[in-house]
N, C-alpha and C. Protein backbone atom coordinates (compact mmCIF):
# COMPACT_ATOMS: atom_id res chain seq x y z
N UNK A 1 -21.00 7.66 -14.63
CA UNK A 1 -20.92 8.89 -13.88
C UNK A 1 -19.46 9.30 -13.77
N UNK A 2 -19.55 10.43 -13.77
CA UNK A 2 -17.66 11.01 -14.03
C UNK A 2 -16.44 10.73 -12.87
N UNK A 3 -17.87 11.11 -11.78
CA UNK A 3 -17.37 10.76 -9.83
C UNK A 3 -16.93 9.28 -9.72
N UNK A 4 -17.92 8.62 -10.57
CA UNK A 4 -18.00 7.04 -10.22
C UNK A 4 -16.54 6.21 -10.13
N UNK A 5 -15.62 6.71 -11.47
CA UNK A 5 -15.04 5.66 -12.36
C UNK A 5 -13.44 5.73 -11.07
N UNK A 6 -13.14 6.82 -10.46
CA UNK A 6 -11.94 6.41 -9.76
C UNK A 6 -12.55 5.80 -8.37
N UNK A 7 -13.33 5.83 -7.72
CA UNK A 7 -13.93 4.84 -6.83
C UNK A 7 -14.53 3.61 -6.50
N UNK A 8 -14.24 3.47 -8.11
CA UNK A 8 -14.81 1.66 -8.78
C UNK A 8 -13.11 1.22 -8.56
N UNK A 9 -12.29 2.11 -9.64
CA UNK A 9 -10.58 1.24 -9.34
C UNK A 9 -10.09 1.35 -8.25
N UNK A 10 -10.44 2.26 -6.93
CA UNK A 10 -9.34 2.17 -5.81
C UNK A 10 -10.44 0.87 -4.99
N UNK A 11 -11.59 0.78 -5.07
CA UNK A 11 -12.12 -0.57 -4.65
C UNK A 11 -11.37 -2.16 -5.25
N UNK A 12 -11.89 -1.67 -6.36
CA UNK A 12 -10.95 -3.31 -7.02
C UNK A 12 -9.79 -3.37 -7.04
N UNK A 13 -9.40 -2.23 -6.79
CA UNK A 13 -7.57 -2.12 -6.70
C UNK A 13 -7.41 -2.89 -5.19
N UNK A 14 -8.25 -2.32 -4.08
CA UNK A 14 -8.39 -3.01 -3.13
C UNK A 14 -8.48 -4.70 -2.88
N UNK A 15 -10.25 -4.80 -3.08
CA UNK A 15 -10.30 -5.98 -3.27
C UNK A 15 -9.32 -6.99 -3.99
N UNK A 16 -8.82 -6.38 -4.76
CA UNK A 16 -7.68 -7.75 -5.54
C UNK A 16 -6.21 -7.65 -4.75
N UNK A 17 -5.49 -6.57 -3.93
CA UNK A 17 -4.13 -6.95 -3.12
C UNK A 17 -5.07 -7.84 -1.89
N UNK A 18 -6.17 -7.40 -1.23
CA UNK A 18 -6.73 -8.10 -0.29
C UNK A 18 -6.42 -9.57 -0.70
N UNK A 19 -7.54 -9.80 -1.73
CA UNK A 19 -7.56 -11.32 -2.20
C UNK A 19 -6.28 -12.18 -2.60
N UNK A 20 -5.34 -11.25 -2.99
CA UNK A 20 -4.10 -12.26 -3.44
C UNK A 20 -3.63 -12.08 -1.89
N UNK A 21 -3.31 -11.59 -1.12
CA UNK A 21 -2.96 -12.00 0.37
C UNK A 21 -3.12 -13.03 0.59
N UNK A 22 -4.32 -12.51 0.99
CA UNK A 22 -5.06 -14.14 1.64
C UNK A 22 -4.78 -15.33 0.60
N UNK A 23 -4.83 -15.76 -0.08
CA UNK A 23 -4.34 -16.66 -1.50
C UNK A 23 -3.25 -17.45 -1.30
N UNK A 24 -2.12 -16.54 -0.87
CA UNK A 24 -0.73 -16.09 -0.46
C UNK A 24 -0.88 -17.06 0.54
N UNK A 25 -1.59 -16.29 1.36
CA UNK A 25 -1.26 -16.56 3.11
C UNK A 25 -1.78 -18.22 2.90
N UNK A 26 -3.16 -18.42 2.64
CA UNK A 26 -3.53 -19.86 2.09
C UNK A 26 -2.68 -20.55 1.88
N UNK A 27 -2.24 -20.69 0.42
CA UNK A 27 -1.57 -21.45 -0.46
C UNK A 27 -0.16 -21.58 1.22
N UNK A 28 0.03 -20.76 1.25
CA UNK A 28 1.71 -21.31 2.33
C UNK A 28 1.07 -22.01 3.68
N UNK A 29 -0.09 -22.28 3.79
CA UNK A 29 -1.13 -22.80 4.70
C UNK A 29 -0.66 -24.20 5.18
N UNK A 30 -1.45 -24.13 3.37
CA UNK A 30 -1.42 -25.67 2.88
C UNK A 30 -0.24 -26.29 2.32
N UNK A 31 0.69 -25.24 1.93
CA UNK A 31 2.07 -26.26 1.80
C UNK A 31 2.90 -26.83 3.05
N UNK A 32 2.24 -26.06 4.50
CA UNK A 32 2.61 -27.07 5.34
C UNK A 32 1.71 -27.94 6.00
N UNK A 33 0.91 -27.71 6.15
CA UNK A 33 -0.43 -28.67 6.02
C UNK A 33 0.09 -30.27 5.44
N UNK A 34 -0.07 -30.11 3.83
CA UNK A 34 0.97 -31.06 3.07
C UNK A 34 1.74 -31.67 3.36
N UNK A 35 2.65 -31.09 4.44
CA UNK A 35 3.82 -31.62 5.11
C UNK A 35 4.93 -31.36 3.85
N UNK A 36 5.05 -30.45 3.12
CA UNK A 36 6.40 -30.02 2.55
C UNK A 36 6.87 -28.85 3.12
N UNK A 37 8.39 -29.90 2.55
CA UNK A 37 9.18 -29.07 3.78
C UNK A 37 10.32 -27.82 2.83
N UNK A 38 11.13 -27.43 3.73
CA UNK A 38 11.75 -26.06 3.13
C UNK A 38 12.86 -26.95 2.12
N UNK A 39 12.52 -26.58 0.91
CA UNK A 39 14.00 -26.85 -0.23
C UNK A 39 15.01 -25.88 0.22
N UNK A 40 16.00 -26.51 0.10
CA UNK A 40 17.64 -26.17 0.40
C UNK A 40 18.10 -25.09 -0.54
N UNK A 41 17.68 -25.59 -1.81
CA UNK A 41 18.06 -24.60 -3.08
C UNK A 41 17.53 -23.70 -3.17
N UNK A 42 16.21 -23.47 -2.38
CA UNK A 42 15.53 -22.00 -2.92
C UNK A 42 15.61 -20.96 -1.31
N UNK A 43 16.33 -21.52 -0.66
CA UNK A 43 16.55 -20.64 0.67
C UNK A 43 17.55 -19.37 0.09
N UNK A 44 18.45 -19.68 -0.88
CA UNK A 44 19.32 -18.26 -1.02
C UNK A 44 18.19 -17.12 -1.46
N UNK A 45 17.32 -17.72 -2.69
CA UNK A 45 16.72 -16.92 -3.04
C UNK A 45 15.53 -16.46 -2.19
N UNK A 46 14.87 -17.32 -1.01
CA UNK A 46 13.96 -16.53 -0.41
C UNK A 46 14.62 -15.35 0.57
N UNK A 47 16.00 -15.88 1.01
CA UNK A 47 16.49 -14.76 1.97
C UNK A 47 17.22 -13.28 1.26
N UNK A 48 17.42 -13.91 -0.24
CA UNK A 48 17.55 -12.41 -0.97
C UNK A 48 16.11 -11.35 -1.45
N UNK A 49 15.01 -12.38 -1.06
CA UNK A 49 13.49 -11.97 -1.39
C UNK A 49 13.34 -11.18 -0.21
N UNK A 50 13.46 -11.49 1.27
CA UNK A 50 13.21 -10.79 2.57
C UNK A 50 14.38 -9.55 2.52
N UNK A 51 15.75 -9.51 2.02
CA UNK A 51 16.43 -8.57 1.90
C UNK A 51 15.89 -7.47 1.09
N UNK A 52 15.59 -7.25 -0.07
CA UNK A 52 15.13 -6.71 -0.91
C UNK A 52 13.79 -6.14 -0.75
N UNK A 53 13.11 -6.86 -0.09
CA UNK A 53 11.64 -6.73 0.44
C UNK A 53 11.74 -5.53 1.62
N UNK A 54 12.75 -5.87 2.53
CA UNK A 54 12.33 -4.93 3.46
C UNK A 54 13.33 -3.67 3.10
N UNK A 55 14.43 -3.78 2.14
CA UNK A 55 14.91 -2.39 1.73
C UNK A 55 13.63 -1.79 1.27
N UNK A 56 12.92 -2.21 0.42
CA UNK A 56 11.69 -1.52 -0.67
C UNK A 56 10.56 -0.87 0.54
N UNK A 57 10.52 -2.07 1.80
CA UNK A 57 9.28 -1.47 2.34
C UNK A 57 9.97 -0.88 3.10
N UNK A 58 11.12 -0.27 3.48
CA UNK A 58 11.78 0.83 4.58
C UNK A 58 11.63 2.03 4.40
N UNK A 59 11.50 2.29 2.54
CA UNK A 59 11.36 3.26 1.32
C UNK A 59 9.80 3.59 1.69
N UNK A 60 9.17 2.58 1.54
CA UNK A 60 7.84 3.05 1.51
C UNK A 60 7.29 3.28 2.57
N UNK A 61 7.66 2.93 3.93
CA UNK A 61 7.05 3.14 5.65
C UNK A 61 7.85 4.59 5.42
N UNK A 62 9.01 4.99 5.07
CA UNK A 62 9.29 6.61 5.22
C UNK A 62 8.01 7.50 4.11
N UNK A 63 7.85 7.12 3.00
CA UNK A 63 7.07 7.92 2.55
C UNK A 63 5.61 7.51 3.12
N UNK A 64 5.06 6.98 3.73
CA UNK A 64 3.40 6.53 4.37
C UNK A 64 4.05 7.22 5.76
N UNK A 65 4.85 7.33 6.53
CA UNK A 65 4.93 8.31 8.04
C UNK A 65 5.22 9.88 7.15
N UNK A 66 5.80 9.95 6.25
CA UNK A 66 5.37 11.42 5.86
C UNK A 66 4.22 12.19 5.51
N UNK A 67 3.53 11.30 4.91
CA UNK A 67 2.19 11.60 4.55
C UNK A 67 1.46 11.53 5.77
N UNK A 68 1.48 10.58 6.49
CA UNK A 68 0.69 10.97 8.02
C UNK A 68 1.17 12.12 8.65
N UNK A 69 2.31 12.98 8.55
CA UNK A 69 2.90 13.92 9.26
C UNK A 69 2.51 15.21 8.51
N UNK A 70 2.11 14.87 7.17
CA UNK A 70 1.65 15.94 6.39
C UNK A 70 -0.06 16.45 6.91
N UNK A 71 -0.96 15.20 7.27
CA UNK A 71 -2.11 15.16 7.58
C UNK A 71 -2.85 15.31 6.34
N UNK A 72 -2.62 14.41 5.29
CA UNK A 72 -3.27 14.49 4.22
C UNK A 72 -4.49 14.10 4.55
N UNK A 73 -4.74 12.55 5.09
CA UNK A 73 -5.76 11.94 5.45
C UNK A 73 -6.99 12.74 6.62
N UNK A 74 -5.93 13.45 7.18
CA UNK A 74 -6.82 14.28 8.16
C UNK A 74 -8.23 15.55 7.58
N UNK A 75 -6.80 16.49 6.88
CA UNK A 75 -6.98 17.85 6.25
C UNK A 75 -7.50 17.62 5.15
N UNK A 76 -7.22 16.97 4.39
CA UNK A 76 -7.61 17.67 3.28
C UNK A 76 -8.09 16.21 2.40
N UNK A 77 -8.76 15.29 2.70
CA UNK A 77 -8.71 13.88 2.32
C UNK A 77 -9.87 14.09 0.95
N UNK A 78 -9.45 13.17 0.58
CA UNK A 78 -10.55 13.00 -1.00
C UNK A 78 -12.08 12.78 -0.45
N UNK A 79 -13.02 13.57 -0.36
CA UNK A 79 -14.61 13.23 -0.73
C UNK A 79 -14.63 13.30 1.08
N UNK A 80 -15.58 12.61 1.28
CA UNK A 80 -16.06 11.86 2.53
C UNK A 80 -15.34 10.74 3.19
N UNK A 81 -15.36 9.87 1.76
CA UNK A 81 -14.38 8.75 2.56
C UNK A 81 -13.49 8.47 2.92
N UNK A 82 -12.85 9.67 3.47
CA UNK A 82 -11.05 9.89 3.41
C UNK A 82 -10.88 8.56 4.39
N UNK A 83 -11.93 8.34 5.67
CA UNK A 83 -11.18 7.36 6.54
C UNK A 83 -10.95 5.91 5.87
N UNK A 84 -11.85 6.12 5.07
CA UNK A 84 -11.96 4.40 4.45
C UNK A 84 -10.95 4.11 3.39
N UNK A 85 -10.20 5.45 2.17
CA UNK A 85 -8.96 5.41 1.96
C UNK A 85 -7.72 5.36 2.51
N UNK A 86 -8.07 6.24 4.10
CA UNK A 86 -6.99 5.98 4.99
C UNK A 86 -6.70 4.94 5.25
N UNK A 87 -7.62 3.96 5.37
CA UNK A 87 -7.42 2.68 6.25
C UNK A 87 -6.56 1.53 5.02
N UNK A 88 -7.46 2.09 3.65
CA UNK A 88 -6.79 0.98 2.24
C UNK A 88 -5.41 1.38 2.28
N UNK A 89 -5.06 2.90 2.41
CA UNK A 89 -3.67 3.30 1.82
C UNK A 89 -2.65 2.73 3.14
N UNK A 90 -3.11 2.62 4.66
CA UNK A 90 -2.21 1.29 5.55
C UNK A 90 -1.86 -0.02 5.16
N UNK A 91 -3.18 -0.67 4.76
CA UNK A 91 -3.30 -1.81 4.70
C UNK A 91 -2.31 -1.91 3.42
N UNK A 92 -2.32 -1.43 2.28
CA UNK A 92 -1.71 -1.24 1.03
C UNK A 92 -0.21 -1.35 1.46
N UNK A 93 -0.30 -0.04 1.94
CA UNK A 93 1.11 0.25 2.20
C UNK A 93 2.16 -0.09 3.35
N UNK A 94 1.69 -0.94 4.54
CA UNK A 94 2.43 -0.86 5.22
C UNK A 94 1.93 -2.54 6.13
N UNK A 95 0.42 -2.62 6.01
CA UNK A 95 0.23 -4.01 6.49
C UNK A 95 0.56 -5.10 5.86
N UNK A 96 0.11 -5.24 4.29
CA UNK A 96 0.18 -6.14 3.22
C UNK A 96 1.80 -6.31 3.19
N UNK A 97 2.54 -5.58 2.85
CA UNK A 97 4.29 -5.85 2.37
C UNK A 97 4.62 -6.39 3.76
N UNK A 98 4.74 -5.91 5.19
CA UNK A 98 4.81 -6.53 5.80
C UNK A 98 4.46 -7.92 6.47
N UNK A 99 3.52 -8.39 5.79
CA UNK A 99 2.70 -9.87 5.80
C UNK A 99 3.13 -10.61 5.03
N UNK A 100 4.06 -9.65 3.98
CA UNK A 100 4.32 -10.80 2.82
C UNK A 100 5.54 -10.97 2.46
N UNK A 101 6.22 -9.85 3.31
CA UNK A 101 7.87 -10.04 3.93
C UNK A 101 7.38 -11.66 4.74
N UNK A 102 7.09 -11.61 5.91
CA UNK A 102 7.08 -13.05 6.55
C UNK A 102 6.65 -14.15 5.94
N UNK A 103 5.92 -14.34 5.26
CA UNK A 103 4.58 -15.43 4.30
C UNK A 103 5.38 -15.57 3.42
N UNK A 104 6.08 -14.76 2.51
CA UNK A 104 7.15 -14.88 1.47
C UNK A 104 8.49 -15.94 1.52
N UNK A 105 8.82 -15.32 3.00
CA UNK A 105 10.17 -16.20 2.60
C UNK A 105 9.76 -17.64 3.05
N UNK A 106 8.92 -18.09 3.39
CA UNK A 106 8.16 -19.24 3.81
C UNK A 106 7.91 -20.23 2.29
N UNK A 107 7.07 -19.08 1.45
CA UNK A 107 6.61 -19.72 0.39
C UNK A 107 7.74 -19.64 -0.73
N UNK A 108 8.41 -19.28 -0.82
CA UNK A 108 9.63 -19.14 -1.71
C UNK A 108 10.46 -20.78 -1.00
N UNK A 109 11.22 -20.54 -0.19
CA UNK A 109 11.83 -21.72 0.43
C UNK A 109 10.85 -23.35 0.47
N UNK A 110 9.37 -23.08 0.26
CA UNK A 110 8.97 -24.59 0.29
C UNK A 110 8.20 -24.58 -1.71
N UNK A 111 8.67 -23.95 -2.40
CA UNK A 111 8.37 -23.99 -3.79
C UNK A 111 9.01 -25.50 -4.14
N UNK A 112 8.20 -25.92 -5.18
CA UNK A 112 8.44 -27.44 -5.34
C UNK A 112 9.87 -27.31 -6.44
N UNK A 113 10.07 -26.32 -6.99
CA UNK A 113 10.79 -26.33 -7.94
C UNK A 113 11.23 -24.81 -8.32
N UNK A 114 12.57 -24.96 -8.84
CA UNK A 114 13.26 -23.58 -8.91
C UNK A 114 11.79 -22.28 -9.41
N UNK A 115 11.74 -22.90 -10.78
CA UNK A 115 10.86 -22.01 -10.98
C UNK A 115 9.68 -21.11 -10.74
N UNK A 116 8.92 -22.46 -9.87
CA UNK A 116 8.18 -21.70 -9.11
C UNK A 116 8.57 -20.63 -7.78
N UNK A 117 9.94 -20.80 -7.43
CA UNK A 117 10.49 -20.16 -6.70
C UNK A 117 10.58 -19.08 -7.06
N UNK A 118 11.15 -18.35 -8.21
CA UNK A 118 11.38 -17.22 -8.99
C UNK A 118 9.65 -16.97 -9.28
N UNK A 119 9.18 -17.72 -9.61
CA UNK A 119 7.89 -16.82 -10.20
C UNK A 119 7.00 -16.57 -9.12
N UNK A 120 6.73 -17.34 -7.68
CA UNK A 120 6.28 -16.43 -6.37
C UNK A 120 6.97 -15.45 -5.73
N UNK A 121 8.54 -15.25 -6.40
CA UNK A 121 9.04 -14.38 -5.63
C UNK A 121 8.94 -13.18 -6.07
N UNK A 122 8.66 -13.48 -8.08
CA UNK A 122 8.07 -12.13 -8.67
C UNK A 122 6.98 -11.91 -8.37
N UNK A 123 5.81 -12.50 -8.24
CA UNK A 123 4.05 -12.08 -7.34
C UNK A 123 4.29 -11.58 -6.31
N UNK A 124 5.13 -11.81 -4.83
CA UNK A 124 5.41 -11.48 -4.18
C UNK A 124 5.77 -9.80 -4.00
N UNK A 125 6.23 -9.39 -5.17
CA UNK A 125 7.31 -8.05 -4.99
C UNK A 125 6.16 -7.29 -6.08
N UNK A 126 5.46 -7.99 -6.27
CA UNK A 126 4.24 -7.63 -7.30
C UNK A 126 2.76 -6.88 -6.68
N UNK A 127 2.43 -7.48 -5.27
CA UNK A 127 1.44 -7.49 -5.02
C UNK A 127 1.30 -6.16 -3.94
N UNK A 128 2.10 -6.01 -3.58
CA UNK A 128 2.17 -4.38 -2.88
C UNK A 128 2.32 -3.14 -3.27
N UNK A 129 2.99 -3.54 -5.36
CA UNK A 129 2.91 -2.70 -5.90
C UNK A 129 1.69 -2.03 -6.75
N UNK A 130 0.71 -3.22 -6.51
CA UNK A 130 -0.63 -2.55 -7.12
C UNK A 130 -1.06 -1.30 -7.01
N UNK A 131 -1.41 -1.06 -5.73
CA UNK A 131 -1.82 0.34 -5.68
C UNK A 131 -1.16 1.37 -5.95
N UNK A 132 0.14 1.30 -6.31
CA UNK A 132 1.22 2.31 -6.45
C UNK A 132 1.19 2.44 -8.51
N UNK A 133 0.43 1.51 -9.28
CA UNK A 133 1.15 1.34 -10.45
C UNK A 133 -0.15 1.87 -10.42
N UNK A 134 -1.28 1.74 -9.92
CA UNK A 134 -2.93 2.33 -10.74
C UNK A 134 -2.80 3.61 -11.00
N UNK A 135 -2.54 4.66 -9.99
CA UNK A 135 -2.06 5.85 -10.51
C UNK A 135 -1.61 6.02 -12.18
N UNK A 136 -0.50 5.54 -12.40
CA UNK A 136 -0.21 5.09 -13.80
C UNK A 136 -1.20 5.29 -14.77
N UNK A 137 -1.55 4.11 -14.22
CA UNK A 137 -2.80 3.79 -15.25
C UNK A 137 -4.22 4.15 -15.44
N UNK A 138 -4.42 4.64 -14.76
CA UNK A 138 -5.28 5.77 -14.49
C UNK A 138 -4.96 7.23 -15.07
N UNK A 139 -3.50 7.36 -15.45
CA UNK A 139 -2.97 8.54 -15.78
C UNK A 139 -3.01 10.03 -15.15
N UNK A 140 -3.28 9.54 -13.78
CA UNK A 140 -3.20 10.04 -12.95
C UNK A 140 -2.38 10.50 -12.69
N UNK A 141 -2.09 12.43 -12.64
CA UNK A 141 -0.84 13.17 -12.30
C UNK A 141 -0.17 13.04 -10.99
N UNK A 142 0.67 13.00 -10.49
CA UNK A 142 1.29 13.28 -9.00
C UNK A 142 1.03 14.02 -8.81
N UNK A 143 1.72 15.19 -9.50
CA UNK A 143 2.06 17.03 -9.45
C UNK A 143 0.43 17.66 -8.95
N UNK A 144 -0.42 16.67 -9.78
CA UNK A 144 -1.99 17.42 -9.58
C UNK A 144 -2.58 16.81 -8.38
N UNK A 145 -1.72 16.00 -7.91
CA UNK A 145 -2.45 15.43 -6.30
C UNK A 145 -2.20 16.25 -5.15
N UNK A 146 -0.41 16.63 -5.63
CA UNK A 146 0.08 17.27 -4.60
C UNK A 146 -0.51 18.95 -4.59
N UNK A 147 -1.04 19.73 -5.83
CA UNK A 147 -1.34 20.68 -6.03
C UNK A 147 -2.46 20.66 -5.53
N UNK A 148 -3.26 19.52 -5.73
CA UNK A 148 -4.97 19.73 -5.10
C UNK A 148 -4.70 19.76 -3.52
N UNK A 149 -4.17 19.17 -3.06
CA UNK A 149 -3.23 18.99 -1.78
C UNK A 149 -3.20 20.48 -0.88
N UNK A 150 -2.21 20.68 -2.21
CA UNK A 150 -1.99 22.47 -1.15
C UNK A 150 -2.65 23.44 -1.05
N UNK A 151 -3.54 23.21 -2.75
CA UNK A 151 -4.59 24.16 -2.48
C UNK A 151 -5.68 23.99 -1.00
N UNK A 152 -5.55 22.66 -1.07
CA UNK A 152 -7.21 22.55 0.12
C UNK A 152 -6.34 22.80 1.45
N UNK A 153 -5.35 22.27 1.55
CA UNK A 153 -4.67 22.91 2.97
C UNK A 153 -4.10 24.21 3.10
N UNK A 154 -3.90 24.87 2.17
CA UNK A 154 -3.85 26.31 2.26
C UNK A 154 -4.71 27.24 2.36
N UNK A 155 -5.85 26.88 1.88
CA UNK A 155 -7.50 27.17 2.32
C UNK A 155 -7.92 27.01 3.75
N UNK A 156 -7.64 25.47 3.84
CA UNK A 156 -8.32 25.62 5.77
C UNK A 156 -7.10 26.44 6.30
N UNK A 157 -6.00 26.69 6.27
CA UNK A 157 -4.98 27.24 7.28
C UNK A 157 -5.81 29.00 7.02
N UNK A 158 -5.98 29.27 5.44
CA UNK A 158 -6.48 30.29 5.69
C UNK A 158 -7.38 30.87 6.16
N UNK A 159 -9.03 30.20 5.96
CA UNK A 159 -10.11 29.84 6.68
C UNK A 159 -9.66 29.98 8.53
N UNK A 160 -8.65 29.24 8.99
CA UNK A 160 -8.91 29.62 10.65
C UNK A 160 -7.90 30.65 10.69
N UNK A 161 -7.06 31.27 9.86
CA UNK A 161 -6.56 32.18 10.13
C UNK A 161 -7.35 33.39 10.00
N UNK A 162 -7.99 33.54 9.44
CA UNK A 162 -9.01 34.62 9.44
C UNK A 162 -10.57 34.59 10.42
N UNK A 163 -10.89 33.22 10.81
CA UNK A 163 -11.64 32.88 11.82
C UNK A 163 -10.85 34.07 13.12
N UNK A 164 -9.76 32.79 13.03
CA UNK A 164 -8.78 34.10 14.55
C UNK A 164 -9.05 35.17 14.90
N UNK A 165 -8.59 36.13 13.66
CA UNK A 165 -8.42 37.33 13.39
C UNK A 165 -10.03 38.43 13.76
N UNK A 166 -11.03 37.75 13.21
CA UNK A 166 -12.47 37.92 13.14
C UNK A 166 -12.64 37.76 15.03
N UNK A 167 -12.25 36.61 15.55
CA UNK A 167 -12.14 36.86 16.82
C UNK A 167 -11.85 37.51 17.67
N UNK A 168 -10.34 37.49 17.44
CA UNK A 168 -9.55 38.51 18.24
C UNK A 168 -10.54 39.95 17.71
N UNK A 169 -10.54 40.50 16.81
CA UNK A 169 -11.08 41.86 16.52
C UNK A 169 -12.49 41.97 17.52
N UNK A 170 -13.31 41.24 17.68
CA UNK A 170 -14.76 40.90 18.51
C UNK A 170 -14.05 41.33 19.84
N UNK A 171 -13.09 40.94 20.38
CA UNK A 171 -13.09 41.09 21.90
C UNK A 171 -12.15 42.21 22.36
């Protein structure tokens, strides 16, 4: 079905940052569980991981409070389920990076070995970018999001502006 195919990927796009979270959050569970403790050598690199991390998500909490200020989610939201995208595009954007700012520099600093240090710190900076790269790949325009955008909010503004008008003229 034509409707079907982008509401199958923003689900599994879902379901899979969900699941590597939790994974995440797990796996650093059980490395203290384990009783291993923080390596010395990989502390520069987890505290350049939390630096970097929260420049990127400072970038992205300004563009997710603009879009709430725009009232995309409100006005003019995709289909029916705008609340249930609303709630993925938080969790995406602003719960997950922040969970994995803290969980990160945890699991970076108790990595058994350099390498694995570098390669959770690339999953790490990886996993918040999912939903941002599907667009991509999906080939999904910006320009045509923001255009479908203005059209539907330039419609309802016009819609109660002429409601008004229809009013005021009645009385």
């Amino acid at each position: 079905k034509p409707g079907l195919g982008p509401w199958l990927q923003t689900s599994f796009t879902a379901v899979l940052q969900i699941c590597m979270v939790v994974y995440v959050f797990m796996h650093t569970c059980e490395q203290f569980a384990n009783g291993l403790a923080f390596q010395p050598r990989n502390v520069p690199l987890a505290a350049l991981l939390v630096i970097f991390s929260v420049i990127v998500e400072h970038s992205a909490l300004w563009h997710f409070v603009q879009i709430e200020r725009m009232g995309f989610w409100t006005r003019c939201g995709p289909g029916g389920f705008y609340h249930l995208l609303h709630l993925l595009d938080l969790m995406a954007n602003v719960v997950f990076p922040l969970l994995l700012i803290l969980i990160g520099a945890f699991l970076v600093a108790t990595s058994e070995t350099l390498m694995d240090a570098v390669l959770n710190s690339a999953a790490l900076l990886f996993i918040p970018e999912i939903d941002d790269q599907m667009a991509g790949l999906l080939q999904i325009q910006t320009g045509d999001v923001v255009m479908q955008y203005l059209t539907c909010s330039l419609k309802h503004d016009l819609e109660a502006y002429c409601a008004q008008k229809r009013t005021a003229a009645k009385a």
